[in-house]
PDB file of N, CA and C in Angstrom:
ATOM      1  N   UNK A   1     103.895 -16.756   2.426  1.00  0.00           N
ATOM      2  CA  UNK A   1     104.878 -16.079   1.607  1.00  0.00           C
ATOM      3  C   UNK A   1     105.317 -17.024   0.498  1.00  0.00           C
ATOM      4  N   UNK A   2     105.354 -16.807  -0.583  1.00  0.00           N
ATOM      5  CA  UNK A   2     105.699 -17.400  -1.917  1.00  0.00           C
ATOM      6  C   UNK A   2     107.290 -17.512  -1.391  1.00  0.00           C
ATOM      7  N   UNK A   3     107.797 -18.745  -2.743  1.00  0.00           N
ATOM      8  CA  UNK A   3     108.847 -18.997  -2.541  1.00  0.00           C
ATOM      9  C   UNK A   3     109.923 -17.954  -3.184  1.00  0.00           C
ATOM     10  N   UNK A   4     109.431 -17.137  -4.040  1.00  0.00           N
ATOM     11  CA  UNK A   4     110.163 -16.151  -4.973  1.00  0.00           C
ATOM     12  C   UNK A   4     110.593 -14.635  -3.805  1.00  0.00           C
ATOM     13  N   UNK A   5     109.855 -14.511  -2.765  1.00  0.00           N
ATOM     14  CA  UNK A   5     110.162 -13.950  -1.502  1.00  0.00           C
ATOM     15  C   UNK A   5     111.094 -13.677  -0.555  1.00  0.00           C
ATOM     16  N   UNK A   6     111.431 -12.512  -0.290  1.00  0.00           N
ATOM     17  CA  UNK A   6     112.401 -12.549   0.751  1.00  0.00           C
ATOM     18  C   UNK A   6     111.729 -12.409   1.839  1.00  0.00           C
ATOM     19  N   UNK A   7     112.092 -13.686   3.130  1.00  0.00           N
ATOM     20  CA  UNK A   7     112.064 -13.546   4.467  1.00  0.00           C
ATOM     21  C   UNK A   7     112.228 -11.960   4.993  1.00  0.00           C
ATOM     22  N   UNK A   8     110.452 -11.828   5.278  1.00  0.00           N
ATOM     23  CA  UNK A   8     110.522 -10.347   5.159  1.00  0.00           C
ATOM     24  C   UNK A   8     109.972  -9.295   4.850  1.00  0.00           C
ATOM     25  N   UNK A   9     110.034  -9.465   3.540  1.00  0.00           N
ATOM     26  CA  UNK A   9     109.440  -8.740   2.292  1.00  0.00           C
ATOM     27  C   UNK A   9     108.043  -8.960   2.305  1.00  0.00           C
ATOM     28  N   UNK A  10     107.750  -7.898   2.010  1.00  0.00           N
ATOM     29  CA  UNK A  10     105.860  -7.609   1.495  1.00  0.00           C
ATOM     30  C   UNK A  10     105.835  -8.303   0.315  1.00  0.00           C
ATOM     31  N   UNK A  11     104.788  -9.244   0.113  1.00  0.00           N
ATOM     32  CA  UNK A  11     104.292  -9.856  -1.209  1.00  0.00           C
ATOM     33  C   UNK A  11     103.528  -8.874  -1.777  1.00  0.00           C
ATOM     34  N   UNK A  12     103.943  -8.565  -2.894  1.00  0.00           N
ATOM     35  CA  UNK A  12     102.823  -7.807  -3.916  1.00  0.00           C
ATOM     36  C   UNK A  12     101.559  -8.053  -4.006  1.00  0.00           C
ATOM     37  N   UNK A  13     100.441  -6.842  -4.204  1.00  0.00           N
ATOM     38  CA  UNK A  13      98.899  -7.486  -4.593  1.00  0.00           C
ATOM     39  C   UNK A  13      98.660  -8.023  -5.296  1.00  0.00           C
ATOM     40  N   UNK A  14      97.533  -8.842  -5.203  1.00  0.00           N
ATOM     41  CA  UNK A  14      97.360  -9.374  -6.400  1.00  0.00           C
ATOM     42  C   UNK A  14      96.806  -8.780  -7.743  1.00  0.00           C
ATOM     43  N   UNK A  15      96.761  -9.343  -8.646  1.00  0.00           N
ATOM     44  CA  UNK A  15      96.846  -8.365 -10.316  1.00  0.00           C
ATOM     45  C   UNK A  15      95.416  -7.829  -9.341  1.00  0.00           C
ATOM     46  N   UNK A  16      94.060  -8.364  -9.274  1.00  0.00           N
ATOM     47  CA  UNK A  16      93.183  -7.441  -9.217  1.00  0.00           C
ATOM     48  C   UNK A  16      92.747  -6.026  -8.790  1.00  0.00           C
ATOM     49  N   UNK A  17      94.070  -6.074  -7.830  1.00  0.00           N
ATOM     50  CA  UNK A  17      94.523  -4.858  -6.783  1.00  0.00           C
ATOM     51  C   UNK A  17      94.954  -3.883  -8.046  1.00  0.00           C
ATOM     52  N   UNK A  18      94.884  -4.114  -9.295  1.00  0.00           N
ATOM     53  CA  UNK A  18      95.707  -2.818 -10.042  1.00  0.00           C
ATOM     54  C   UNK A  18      95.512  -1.552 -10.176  1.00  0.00           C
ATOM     55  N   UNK A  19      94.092  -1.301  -9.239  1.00  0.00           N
ATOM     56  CA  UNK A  19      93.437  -0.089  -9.172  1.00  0.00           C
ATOM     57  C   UNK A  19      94.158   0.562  -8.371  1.00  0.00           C
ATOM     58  N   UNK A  20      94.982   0.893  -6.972  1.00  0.00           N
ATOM     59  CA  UNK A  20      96.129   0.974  -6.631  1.00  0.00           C
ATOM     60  C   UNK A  20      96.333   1.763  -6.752  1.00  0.00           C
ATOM     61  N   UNK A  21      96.742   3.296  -6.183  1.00  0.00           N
ATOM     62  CA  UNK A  21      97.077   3.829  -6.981  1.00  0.00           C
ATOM     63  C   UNK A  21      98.901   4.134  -6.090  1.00  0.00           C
ATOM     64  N   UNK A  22     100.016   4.929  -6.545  1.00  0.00           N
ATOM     65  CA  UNK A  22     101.107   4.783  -5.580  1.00  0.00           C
ATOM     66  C   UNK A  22     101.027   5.353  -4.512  1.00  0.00           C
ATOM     67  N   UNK A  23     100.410   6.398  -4.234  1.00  0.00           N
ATOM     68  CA  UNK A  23     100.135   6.442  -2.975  1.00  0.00           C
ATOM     69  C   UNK A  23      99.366   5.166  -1.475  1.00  0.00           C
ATOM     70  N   UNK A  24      98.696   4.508  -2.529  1.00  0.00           N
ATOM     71  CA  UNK A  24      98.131   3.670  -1.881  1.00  0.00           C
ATOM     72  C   UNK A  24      99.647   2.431  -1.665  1.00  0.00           C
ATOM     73  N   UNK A  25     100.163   2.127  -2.450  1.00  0.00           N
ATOM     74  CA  UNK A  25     101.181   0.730  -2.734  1.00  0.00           C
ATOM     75  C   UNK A  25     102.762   1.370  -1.887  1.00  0.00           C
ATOM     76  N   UNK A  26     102.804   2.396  -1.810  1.00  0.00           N
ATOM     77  CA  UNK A  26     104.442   3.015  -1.286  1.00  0.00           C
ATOM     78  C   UNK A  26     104.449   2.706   0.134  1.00  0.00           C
ATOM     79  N   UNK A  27     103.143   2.929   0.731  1.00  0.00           N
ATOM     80  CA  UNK A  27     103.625   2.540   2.064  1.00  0.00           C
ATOM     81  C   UNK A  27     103.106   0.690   2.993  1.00  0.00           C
ATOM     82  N   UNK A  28     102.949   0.001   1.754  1.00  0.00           N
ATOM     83  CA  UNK A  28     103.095  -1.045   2.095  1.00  0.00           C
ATOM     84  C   UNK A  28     104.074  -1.508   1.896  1.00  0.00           C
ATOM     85  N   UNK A  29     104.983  -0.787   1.245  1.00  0.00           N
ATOM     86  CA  UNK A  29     106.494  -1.489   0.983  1.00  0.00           C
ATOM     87  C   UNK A  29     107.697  -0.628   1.963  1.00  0.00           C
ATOM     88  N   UNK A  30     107.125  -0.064   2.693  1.00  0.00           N
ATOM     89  CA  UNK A  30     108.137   0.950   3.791  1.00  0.00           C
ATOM     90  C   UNK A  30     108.596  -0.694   4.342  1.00  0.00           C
ATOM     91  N   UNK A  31     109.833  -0.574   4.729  1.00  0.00           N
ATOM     92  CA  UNK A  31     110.484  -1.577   5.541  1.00  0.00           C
ATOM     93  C   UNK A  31     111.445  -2.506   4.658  1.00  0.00           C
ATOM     94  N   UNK A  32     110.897  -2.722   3.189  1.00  0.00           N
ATOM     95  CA  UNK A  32     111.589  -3.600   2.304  1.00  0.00           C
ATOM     96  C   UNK A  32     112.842  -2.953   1.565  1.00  0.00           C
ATOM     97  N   UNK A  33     113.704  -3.432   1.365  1.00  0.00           N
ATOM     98  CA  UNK A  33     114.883  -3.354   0.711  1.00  0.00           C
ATOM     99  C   UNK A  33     114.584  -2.795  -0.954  1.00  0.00           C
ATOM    100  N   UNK A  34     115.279  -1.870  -1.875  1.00  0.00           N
ATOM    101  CA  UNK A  34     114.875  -1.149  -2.729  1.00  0.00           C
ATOM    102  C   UNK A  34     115.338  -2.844  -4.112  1.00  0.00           C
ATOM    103  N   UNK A  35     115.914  -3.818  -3.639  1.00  0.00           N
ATOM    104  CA  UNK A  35     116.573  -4.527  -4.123  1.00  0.00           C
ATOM    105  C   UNK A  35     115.402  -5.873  -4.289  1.00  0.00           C
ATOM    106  N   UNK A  36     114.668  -5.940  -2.890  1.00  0.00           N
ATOM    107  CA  UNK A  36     113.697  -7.152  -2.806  1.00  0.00           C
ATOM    108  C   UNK A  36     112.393  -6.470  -3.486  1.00  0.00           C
ATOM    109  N   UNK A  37     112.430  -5.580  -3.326  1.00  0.00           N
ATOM    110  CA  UNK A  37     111.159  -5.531  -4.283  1.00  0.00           C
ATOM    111  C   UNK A  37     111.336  -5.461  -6.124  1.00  0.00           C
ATOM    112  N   UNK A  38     112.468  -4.812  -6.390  1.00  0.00           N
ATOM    113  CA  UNK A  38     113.090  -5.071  -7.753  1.00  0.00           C
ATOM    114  C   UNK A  38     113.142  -6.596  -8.185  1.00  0.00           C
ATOM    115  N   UNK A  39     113.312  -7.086  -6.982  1.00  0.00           N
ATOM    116  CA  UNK A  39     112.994  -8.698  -7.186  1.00  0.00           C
ATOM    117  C   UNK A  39     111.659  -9.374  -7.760  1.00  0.00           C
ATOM    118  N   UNK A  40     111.103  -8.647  -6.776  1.00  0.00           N
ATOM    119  CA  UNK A  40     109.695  -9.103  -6.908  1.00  0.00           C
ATOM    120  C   UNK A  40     108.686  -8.578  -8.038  1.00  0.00           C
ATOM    121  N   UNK A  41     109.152  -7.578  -8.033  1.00  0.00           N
ATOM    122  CA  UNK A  41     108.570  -6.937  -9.149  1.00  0.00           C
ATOM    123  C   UNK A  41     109.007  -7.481 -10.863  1.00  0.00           C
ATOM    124  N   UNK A  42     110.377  -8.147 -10.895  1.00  0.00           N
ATOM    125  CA  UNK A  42     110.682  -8.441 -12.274  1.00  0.00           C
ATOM    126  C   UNK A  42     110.250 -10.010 -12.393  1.00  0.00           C
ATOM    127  N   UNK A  43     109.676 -11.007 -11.164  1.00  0.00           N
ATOM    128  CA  UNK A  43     109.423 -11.982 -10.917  1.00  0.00           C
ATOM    129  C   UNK A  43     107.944 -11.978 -11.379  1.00  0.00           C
ATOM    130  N   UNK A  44     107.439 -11.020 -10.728  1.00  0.00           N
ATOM    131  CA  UNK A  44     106.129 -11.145 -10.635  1.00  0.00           C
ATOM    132  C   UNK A  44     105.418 -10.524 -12.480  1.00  0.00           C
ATOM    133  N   UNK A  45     106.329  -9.746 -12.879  1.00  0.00           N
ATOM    134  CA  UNK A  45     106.588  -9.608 -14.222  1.00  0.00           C
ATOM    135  C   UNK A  45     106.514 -10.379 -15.041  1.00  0.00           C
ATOM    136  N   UNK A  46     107.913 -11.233 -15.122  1.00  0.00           N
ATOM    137  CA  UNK A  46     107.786 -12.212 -15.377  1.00  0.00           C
ATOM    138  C   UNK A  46     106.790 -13.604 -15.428  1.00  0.00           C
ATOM    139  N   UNK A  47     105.874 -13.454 -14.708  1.00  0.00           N
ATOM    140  CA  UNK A  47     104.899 -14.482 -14.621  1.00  0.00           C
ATOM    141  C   UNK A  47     103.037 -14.346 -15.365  1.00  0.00           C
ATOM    142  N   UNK A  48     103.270 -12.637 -15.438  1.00  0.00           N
ATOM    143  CA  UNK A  48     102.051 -11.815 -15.965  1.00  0.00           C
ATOM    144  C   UNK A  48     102.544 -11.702 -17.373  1.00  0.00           C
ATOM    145  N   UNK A  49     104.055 -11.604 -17.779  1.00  0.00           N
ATOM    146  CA  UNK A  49     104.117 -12.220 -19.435  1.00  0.00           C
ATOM    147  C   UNK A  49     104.707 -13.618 -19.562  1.00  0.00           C
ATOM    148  N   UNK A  50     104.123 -14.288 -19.067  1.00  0.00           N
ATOM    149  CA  UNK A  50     104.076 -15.853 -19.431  1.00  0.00           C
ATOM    150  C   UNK A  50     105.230 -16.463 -19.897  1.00  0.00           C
ATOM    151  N   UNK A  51     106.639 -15.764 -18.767  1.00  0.00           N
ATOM    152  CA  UNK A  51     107.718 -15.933 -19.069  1.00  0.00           C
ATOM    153  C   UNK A  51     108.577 -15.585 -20.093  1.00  0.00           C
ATOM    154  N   UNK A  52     107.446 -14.415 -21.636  1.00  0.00           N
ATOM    155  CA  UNK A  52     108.558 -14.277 -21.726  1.00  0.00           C
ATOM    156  C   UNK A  52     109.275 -12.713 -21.387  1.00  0.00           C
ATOM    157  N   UNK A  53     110.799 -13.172 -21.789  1.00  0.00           N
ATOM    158  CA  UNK A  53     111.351 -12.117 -21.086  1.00  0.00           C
ATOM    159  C   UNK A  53     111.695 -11.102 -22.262  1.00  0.00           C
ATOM    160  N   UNK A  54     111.745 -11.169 -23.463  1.00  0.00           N
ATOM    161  CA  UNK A  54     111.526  -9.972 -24.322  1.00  0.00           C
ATOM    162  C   UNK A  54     110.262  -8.678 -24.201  1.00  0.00           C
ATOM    163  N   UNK A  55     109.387  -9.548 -23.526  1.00  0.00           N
ATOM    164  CA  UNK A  55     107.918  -8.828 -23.319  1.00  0.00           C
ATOM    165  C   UNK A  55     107.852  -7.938 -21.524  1.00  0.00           C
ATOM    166  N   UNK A  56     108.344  -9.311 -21.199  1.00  0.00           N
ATOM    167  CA  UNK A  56     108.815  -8.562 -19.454  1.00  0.00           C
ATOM    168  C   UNK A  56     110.292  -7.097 -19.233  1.00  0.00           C
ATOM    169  N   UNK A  57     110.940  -7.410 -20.256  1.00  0.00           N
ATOM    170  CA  UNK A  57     112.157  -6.447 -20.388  1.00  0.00           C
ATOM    171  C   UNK A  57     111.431  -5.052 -20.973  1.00  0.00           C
ATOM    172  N   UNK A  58     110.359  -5.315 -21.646  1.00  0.00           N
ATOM    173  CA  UNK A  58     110.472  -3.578 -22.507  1.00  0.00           C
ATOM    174  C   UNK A  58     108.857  -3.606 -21.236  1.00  0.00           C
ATOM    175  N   UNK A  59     108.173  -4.505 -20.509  1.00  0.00           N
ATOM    176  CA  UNK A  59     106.896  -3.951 -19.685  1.00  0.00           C
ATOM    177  C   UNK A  59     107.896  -3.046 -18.461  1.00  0.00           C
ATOM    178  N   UNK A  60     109.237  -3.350 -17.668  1.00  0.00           N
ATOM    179  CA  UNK A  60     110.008  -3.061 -16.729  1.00  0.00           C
ATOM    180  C   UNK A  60     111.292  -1.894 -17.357  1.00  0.00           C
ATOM    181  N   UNK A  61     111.011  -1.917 -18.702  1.00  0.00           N
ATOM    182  CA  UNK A  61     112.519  -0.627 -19.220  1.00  0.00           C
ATOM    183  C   UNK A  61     113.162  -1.109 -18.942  1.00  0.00           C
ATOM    184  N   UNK A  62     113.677  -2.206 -19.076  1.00  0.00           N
ATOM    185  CA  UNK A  62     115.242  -2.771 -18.904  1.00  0.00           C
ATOM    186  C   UNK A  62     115.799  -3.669 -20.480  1.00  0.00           C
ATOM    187  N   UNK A  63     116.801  -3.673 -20.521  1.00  0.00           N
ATOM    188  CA  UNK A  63     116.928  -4.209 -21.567  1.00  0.00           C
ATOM    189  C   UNK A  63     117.126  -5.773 -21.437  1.00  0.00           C
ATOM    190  N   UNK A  64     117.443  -6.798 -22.181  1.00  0.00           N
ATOM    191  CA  UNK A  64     116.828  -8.077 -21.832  1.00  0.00           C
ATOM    192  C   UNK A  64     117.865  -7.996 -21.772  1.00  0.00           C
ATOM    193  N   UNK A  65     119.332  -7.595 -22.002  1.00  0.00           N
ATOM    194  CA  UNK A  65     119.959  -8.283 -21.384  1.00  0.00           C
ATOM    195  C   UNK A  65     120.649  -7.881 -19.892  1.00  0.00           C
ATOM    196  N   UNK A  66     119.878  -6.587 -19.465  1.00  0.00           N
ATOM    197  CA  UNK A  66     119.733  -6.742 -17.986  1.00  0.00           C
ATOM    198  C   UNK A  66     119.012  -7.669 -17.513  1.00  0.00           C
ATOM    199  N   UNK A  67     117.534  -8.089 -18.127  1.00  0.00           N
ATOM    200  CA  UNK A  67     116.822  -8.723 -17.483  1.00  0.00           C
ATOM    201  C   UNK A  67     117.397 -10.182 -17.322  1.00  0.00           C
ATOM    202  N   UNK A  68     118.055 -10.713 -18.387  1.00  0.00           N
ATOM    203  CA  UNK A  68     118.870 -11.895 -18.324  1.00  0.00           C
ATOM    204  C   UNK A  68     119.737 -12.006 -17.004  1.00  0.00           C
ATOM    205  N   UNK A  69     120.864 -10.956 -16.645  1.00  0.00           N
ATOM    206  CA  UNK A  69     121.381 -10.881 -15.958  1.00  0.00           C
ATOM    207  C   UNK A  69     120.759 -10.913 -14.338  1.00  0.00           C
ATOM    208  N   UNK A  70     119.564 -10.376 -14.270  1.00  0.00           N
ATOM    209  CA  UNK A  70     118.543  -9.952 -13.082  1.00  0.00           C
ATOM    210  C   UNK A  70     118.514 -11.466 -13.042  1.00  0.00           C
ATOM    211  N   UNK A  71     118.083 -12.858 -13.738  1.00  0.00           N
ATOM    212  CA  UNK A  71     117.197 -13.255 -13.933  1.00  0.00           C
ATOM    213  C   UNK A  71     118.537 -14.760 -13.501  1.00  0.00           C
ATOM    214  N   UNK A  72     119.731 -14.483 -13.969  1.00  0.00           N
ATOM    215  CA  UNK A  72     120.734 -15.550 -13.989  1.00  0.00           C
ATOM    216  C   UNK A  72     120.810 -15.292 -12.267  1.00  0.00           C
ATOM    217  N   UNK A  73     121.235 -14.045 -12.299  1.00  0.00           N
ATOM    218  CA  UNK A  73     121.653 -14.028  -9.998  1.00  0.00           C
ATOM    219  C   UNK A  73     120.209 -14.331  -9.034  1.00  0.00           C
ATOM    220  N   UNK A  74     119.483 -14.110  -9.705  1.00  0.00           N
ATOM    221  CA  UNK A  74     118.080 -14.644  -8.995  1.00  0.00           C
ATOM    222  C   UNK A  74     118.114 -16.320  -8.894  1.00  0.00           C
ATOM    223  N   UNK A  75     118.145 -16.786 -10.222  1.00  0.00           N
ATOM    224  CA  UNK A  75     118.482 -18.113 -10.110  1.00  0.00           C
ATOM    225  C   UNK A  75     119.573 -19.167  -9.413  1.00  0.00           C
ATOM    226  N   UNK A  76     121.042 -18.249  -9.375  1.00  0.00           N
ATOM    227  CA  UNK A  76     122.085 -18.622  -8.229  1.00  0.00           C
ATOM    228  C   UNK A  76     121.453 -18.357  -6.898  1.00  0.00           C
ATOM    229  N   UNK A  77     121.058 -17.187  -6.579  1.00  0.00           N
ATOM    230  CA  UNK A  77     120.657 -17.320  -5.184  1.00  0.00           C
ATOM    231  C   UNK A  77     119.411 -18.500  -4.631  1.00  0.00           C
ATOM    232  N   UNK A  78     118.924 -19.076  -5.714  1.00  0.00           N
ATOM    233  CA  UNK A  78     117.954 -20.123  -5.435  1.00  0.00           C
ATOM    234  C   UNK A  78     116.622 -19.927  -5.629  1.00  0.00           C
ATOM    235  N   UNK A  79     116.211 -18.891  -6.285  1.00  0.00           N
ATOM    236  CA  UNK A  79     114.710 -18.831  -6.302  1.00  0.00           C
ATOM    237  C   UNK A  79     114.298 -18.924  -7.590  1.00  0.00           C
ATOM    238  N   UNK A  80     112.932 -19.446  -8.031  1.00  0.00           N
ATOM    239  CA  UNK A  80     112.276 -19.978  -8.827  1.00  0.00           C
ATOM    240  C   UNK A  80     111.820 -19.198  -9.574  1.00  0.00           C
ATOM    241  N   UNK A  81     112.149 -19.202 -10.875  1.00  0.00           N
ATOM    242  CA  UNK A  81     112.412 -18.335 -12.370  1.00  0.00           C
ATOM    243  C   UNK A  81     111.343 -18.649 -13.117  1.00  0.00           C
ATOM    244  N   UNK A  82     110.060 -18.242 -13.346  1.00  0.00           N
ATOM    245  CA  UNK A  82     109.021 -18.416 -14.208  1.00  0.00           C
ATOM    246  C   UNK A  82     109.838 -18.679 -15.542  1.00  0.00           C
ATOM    247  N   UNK A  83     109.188 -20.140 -16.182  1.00  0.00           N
ATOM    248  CA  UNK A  83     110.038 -20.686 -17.821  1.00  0.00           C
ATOM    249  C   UNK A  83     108.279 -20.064 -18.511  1.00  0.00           C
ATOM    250  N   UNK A  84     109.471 -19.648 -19.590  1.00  0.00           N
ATOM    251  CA  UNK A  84     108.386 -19.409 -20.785  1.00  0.00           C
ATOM    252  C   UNK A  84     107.065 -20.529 -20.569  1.00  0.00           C
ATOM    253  N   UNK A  85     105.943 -19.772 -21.513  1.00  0.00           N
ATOM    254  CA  UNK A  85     104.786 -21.109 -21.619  1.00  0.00           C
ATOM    255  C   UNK A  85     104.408 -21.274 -22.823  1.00  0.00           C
TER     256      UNK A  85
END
């Protein structure tokens, strides 16, 4: 389990898995919190646009400065914030 993870939580596929379709991906996430995967998903976001978060905010519909906000309480709770590259 990655460190960006909740004790718990299903790790996402990997990008190659994008064939996927939601029927296939919904019930690997039965059991997880609607909150840890929002996690994971803006993390894992975050790391497929190379940190940045203007590009990760409009790939997720959020506005950056939700994503800022997503991105500041992720970082208080202790987990590791992909930096720009």
């Amino acid at each position: 389990m990655s460190q960006n993870s909740l004790a718990g939580a299903p790790e996402f596929p990997p990008p190659e898995s994008q064939s996927l379709t939601p029927h296939q991906i919904v019930p690997m996430l039965i059991g997880s919190t609607v909150e840890a995967i929002e996690r994971e998903l803006v993390l894992l976001t975050l790391t497929r646009c190379d940190g940045n978060r203007t590009r990760a905010a409009r790939v997720l519909g959020f506005s950056v400065r939700t994503l800022r906000n997503k991105i500041r309480q992720y970082a208080t709770d202790g987990l590791d914030i992909p930096a720009p590259s």
